[in-house]
PDB file of N, CA and C in Angstrom:
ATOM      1  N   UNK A   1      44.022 -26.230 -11.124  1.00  0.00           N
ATOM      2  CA  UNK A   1      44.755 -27.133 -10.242  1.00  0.00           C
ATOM      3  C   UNK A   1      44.789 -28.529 -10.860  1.00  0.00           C
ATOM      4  N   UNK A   2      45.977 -28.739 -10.844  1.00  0.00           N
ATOM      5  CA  UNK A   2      46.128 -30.523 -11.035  1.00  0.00           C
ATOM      6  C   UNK A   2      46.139 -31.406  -9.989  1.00  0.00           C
ATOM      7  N   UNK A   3      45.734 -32.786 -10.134  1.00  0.00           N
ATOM      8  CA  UNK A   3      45.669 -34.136  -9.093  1.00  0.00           C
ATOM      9  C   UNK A   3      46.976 -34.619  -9.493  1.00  0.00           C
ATOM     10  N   UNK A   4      47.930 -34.848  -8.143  1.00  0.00           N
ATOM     11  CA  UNK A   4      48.892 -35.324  -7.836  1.00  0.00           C
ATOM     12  C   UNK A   4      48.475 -36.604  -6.987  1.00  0.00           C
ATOM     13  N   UNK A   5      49.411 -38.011  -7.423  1.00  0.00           N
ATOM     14  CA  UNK A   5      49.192 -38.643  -6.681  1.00  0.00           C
ATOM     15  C   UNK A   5      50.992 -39.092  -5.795  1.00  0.00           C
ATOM     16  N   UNK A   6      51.177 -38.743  -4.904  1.00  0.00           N
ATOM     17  CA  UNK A   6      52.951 -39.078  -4.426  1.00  0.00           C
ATOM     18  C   UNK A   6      52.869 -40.743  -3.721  1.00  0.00           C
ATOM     19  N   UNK A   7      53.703 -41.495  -3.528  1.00  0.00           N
ATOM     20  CA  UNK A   7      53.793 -42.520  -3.018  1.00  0.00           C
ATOM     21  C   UNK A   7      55.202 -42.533  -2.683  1.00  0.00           C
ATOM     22  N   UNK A   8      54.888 -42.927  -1.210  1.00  0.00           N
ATOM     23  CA  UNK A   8      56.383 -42.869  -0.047  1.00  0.00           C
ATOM     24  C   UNK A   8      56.695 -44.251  -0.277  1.00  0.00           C
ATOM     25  N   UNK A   9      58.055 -44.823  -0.188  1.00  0.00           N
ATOM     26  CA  UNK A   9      58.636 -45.965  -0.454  1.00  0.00           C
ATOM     27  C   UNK A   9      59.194 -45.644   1.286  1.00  0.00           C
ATOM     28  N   UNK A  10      59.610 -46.000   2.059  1.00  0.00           N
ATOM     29  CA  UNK A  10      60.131 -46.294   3.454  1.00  0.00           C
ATOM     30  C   UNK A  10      60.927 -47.059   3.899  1.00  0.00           C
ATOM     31  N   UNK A  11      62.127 -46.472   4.214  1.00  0.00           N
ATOM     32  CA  UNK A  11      63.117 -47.657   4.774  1.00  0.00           C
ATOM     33  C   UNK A  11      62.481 -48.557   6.192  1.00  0.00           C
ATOM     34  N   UNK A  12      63.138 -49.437   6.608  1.00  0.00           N
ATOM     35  CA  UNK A  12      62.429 -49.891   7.902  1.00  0.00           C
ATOM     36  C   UNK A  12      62.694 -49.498   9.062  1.00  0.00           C
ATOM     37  N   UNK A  13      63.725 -48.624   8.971  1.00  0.00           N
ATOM     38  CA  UNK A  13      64.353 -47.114  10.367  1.00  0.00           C
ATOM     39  C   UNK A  13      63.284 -46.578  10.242  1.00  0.00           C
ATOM     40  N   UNK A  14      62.051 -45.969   9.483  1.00  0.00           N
ATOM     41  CA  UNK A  14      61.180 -45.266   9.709  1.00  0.00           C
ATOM     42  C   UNK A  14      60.132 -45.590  10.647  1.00  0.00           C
ATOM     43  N   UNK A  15      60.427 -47.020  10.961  1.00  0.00           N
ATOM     44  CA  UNK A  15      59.239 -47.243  12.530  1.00  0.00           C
ATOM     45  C   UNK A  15      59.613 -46.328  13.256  1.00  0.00           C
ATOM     46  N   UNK A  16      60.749 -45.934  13.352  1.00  0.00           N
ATOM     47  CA  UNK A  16      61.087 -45.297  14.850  1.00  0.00           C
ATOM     48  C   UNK A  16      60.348 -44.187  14.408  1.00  0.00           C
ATOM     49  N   UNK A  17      60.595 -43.277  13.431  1.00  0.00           N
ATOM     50  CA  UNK A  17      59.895 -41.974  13.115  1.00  0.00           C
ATOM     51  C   UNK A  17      58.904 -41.940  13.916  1.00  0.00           C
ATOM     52  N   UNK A  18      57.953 -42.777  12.887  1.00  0.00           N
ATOM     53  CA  UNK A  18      56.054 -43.303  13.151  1.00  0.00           C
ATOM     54  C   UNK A  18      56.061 -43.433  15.185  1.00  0.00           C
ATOM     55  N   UNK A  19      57.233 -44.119  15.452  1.00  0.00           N
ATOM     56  CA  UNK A  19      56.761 -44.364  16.975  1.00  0.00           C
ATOM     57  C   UNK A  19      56.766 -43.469  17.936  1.00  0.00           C
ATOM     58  N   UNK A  20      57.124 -41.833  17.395  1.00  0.00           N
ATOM     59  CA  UNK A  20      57.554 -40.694  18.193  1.00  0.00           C
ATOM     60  C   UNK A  20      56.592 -40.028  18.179  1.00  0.00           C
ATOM     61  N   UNK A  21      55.969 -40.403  19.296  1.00  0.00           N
ATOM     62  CA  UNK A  21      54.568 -39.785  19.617  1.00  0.00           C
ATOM     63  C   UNK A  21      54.507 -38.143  18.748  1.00  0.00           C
ATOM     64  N   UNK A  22      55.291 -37.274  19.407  1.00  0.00           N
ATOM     65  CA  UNK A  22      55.506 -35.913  19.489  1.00  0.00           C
ATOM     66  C   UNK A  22      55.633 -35.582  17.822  1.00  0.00           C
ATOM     67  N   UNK A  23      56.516 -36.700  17.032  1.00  0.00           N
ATOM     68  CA  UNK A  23      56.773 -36.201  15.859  1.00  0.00           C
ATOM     69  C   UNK A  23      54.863 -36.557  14.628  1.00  0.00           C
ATOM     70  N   UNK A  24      54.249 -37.638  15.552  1.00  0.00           N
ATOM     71  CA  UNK A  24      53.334 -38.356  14.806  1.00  0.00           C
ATOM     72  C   UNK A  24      52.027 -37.161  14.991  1.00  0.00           C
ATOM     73  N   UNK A  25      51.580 -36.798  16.407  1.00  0.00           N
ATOM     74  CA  UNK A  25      50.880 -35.431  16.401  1.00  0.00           C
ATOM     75  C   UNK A  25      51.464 -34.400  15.101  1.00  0.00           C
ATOM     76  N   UNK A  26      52.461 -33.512  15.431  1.00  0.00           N
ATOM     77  CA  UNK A  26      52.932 -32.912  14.540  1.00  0.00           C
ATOM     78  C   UNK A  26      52.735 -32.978  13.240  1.00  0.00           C
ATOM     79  N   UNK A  27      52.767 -34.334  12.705  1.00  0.00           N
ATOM     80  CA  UNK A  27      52.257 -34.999  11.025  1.00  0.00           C
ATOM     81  C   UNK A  27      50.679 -34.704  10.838  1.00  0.00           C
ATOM     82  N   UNK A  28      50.284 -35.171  12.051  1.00  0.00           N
ATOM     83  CA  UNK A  28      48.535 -35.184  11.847  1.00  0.00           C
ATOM     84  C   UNK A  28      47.582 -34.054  12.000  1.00  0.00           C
ATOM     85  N   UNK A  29      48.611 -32.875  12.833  1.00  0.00           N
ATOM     86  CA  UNK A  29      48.513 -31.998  12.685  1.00  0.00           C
ATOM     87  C   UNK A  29      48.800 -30.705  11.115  1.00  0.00           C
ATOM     88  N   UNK A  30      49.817 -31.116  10.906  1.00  0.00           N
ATOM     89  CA  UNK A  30      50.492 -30.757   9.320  1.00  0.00           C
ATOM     90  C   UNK A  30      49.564 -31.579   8.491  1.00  0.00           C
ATOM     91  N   UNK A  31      48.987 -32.545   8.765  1.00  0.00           N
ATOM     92  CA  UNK A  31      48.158 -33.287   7.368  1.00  0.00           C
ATOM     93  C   UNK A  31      46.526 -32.473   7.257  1.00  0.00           C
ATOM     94  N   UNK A  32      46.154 -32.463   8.392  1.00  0.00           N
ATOM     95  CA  UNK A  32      44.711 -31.599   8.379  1.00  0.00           C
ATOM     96  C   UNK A  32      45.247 -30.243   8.818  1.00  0.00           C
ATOM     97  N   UNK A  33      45.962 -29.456   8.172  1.00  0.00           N
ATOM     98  CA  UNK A  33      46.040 -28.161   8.310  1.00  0.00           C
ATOM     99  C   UNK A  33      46.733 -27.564   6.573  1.00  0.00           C
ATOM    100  N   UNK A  34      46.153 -28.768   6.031  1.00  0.00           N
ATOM    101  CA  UNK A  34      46.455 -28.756   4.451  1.00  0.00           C
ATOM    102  C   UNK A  34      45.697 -29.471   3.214  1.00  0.00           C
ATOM    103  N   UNK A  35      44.646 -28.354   3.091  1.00  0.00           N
ATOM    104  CA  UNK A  35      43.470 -28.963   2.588  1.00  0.00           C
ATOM    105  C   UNK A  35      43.340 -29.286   1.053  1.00  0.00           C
ATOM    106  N   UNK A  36      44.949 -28.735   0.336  1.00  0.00           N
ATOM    107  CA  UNK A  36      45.134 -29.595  -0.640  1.00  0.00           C
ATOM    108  C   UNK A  36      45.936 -30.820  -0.580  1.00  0.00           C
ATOM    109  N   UNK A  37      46.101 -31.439   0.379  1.00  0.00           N
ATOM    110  CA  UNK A  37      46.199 -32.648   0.582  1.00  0.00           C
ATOM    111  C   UNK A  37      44.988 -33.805   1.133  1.00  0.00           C
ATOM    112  N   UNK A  38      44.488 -34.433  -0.302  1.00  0.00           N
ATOM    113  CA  UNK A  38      42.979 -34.528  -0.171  1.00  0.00           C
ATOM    114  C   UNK A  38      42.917 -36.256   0.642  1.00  0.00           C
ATOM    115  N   UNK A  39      43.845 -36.935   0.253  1.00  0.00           N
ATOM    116  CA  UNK A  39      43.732 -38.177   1.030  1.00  0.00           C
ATOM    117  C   UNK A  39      44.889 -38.775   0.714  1.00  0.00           C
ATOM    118  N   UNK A  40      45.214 -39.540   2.395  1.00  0.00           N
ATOM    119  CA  UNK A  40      46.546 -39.716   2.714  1.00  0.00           C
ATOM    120  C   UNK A  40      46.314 -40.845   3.335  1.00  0.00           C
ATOM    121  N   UNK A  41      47.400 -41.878   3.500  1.00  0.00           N
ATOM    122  CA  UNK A  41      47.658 -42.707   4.511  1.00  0.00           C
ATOM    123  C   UNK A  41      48.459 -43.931   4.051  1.00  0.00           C
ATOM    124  N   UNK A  42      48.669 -44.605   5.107  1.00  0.00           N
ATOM    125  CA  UNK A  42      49.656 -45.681   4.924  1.00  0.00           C
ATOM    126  C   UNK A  42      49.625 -46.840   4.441  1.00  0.00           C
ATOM    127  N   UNK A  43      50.600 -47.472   3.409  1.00  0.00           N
ATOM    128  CA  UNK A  43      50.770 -48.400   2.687  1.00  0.00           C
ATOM    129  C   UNK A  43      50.988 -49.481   3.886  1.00  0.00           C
ATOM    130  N   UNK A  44      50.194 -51.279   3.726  1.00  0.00           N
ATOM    131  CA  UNK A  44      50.859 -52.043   4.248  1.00  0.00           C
ATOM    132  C   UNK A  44      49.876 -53.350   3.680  1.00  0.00           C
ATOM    133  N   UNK A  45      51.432 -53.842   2.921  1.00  0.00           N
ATOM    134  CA  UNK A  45      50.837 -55.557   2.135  1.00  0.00           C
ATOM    135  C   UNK A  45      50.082 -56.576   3.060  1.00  0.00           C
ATOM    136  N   UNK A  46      49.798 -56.592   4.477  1.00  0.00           N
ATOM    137  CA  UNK A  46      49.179 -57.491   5.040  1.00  0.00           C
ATOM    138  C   UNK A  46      48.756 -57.046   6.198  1.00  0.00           C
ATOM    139  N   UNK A  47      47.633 -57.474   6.645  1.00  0.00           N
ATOM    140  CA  UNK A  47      47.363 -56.449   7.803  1.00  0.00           C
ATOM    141  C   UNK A  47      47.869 -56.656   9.211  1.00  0.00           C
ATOM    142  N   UNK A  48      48.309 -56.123  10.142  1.00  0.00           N
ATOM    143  CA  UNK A  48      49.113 -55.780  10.736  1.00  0.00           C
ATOM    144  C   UNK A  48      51.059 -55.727  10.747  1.00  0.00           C
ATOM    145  N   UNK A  49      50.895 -55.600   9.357  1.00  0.00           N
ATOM    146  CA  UNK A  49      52.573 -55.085   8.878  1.00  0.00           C
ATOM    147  C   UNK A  49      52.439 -53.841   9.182  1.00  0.00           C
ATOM    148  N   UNK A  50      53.954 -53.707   9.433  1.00  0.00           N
ATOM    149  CA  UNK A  50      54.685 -52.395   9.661  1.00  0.00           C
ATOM    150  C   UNK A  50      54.615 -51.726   8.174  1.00  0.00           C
ATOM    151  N   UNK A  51      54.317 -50.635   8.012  1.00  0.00           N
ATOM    152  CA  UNK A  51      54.226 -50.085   6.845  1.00  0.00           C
ATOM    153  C   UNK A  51      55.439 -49.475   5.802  1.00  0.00           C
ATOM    154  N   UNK A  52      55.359 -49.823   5.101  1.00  0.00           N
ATOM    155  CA  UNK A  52      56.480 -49.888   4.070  1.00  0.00           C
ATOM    156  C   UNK A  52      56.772 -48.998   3.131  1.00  0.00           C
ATOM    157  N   UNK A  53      55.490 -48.000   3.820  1.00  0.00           N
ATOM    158  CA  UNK A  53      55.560 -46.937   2.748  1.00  0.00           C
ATOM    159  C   UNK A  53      53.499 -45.912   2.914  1.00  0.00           C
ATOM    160  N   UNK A  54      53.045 -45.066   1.870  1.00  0.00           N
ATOM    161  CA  UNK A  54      51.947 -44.403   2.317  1.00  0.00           C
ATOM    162  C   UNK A  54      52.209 -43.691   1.112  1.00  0.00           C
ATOM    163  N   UNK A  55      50.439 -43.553   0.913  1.00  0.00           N
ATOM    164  CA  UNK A  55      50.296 -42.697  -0.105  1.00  0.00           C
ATOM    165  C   UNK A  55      49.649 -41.390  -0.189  1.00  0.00           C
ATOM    166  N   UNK A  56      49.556 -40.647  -0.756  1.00  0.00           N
ATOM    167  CA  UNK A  56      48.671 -39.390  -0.592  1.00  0.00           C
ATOM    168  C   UNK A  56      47.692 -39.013  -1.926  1.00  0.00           C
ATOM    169  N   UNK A  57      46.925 -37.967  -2.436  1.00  0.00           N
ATOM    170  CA  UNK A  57      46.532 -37.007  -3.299  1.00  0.00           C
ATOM    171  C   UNK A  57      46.390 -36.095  -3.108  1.00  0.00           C
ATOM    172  N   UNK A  58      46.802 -35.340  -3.730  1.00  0.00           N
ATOM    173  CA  UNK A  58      46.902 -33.851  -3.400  1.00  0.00           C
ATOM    174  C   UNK A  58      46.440 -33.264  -4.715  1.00  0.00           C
ATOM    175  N   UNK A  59      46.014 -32.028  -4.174  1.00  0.00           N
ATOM    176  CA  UNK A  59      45.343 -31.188  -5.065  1.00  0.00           C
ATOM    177  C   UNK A  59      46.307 -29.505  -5.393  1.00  0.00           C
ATOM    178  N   UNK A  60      47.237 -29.626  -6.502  1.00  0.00           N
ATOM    179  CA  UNK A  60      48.265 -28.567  -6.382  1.00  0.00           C
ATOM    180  C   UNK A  60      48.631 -28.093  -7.757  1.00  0.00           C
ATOM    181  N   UNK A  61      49.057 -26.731  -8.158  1.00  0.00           N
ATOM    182  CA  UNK A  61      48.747 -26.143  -9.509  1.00  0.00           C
ATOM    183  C   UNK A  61      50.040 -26.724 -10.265  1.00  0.00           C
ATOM    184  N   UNK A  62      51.357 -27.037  -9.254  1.00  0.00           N
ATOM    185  CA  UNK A  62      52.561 -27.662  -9.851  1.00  0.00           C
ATOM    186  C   UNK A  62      53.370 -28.537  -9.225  1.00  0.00           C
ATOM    187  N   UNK A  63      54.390 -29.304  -9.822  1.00  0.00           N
ATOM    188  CA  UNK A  63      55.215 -30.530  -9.379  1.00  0.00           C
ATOM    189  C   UNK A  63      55.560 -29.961  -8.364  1.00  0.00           C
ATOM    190  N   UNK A  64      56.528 -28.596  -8.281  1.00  0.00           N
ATOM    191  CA  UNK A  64      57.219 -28.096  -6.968  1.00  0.00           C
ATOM    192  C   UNK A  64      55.993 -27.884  -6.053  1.00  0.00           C
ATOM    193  N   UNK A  65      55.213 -27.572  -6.086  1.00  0.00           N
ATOM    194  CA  UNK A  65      53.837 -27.087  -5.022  1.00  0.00           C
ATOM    195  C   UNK A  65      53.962 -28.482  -4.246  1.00  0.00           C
ATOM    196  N   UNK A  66      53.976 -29.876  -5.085  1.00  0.00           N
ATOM    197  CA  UNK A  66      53.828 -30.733  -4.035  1.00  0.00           C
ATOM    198  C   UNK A  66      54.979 -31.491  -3.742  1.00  0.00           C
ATOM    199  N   UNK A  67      56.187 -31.036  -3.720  1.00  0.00           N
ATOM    200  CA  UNK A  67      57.130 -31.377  -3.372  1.00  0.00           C
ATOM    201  C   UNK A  67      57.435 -30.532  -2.633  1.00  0.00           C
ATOM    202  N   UNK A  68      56.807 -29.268  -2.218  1.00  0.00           N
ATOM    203  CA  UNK A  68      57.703 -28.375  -0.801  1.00  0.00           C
ATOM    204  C   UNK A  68      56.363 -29.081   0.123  1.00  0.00           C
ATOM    205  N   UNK A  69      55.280 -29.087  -0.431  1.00  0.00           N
ATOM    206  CA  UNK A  69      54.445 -30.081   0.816  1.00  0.00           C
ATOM    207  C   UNK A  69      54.967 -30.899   1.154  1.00  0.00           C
ATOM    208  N   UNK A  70      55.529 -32.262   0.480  1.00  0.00           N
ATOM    209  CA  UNK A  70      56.521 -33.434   1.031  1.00  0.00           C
ATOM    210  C   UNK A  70      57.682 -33.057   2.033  1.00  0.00           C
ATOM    211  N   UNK A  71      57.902 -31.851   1.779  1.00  0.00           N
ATOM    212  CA  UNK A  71      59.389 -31.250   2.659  1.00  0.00           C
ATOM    213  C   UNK A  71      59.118 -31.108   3.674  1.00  0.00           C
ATOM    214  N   UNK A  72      58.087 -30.693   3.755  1.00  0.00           N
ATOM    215  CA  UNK A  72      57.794 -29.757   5.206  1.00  0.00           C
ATOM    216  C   UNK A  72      57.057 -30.591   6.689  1.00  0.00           C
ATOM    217  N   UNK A  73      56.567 -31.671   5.508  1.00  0.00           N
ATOM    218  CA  UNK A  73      56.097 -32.909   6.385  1.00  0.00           C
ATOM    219  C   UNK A  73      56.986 -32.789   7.725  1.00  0.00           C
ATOM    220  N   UNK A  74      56.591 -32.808   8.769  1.00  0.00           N
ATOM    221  CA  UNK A  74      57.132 -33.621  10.226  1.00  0.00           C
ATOM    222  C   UNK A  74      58.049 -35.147   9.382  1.00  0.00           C
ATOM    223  N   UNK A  75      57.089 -35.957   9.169  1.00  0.00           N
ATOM    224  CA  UNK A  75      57.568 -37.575   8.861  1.00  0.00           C
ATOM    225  C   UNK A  75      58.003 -37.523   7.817  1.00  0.00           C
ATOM    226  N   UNK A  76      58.614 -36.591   7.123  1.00  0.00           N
ATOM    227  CA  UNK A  76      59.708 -36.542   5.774  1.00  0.00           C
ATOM    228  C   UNK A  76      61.131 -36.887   6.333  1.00  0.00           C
ATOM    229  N   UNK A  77      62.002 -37.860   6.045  1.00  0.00           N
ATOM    230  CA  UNK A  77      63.202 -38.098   6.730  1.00  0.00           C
ATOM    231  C   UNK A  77      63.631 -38.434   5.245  1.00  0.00           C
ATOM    232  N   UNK A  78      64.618 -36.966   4.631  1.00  0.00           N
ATOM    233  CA  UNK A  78      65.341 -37.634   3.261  1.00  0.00           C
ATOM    234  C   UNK A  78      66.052 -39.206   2.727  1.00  0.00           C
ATOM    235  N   UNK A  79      66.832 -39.876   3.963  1.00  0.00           N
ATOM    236  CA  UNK A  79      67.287 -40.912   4.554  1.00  0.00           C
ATOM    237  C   UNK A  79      66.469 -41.872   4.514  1.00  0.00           C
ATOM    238  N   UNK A  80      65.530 -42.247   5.101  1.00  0.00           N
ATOM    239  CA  UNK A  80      64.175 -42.880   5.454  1.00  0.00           C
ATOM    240  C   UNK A  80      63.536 -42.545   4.329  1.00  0.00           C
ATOM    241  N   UNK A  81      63.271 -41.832   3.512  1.00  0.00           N
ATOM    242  CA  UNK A  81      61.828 -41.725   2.915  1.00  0.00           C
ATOM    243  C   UNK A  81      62.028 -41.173   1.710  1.00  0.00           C
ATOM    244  N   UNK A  82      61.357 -42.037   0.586  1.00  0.00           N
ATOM    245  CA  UNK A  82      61.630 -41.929  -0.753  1.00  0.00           C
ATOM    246  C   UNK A  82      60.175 -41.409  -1.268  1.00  0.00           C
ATOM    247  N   UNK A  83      60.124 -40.734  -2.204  1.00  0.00           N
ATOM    248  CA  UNK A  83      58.785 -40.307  -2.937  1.00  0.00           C
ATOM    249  C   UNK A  83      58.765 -40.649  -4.130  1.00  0.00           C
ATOM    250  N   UNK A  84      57.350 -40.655  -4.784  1.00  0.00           N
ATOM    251  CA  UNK A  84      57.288 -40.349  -6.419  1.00  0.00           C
ATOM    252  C   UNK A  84      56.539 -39.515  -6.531  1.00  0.00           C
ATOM    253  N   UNK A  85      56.080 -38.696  -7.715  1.00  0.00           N
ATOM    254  CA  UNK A  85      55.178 -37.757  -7.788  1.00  0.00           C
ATOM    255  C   UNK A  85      54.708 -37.876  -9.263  1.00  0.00           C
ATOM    256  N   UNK A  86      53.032 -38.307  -9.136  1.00  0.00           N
ATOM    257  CA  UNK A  86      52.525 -38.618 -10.673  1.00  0.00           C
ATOM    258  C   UNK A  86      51.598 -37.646 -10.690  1.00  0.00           C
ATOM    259  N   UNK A  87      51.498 -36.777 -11.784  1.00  0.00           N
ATOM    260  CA  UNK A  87      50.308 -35.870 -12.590  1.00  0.00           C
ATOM    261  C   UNK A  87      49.018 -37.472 -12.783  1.00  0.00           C
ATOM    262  N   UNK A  88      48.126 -36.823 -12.797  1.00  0.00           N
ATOM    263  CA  UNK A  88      46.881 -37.987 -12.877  1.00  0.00           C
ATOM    264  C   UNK A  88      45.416 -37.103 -13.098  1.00  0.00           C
ATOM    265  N   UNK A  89      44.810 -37.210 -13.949  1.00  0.00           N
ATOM    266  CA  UNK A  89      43.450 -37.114 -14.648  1.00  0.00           C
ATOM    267  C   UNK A  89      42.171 -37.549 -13.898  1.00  0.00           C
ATOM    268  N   UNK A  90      41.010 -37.669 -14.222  1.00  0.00           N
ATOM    269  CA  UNK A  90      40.083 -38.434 -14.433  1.00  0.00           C
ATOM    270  C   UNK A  90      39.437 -38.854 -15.251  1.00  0.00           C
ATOM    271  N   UNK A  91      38.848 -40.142 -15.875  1.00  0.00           N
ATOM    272  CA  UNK A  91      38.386 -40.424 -16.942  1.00  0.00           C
ATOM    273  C   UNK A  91      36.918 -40.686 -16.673  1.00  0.00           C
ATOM    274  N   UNK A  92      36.758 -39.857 -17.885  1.00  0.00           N
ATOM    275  CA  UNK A  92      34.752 -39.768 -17.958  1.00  0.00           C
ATOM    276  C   UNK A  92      34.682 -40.871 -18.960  1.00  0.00           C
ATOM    277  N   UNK A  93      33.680 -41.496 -19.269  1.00  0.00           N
ATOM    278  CA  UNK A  93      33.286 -42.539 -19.649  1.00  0.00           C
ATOM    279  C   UNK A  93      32.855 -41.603 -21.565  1.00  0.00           C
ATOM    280  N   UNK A  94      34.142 -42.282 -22.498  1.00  0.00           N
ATOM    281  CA  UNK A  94      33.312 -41.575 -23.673  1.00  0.00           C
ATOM    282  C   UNK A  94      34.890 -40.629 -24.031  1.00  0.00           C
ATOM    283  N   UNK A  95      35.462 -40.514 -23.197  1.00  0.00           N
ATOM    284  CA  UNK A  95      36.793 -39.243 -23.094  1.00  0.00           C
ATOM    285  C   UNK A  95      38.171 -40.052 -23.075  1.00  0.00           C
ATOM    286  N   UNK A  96      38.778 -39.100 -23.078  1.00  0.00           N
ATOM    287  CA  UNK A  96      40.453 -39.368 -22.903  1.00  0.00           C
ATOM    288  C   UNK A  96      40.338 -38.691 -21.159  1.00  0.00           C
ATOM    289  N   UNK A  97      41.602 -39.364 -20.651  1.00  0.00           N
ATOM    290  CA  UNK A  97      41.696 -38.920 -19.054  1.00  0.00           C
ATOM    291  C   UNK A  97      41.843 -37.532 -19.647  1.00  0.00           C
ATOM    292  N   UNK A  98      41.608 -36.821 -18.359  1.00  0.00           N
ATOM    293  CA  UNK A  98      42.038 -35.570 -18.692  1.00  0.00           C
ATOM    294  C   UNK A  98      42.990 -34.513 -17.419  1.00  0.00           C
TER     295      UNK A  98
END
């Protein structure tokens, strides 16, 4: 398995998403019912800003593996919500990342 790291970019129509109770269960439900999605949550430059975006890591054998996870999200709105998706290592002290 490889470490994926994705980062959501967010239009500012996506408050409404976030504010739909029904759709925000649903997410938090879909987020802990997916245990290669190892840590998640939301981007915001100052604290109490509206968030502008959220990041995740995921733990998945390929690019598509974590891009049908992004799909299936509740709070995926193609419109609203932009992704990236980076392959990422860890570096031991002495090594190349790996």
């Amino acid at each position: 398995m490889k470490q994926w790291t994705v980062t959501f970019s967010d239009d500012p129509a996506m408050s409404r998403v976030r504010a739909d109770k029904a759709r925000r269960l649903a997410h938090i439900a879909f987020v802990r019912e997916r245990p290669e999605l190892q840590i998640g949550g939301p981007l915001a430059m100052t604290p109490m800003q509206d968030f502008p975006g959220a990041i995740w890591t995921v733990q998945a054998a390929t690019r598509a593996d974590v891009e049908q996870l992004i799909l299936s999200d509740p709070y995926y709105v193609a419109s609203l919500r932009r992704y990236k998706i980076r392959a990422w290592g860890h570096a031991v002290l002495g090594q190349a990342a790996l």
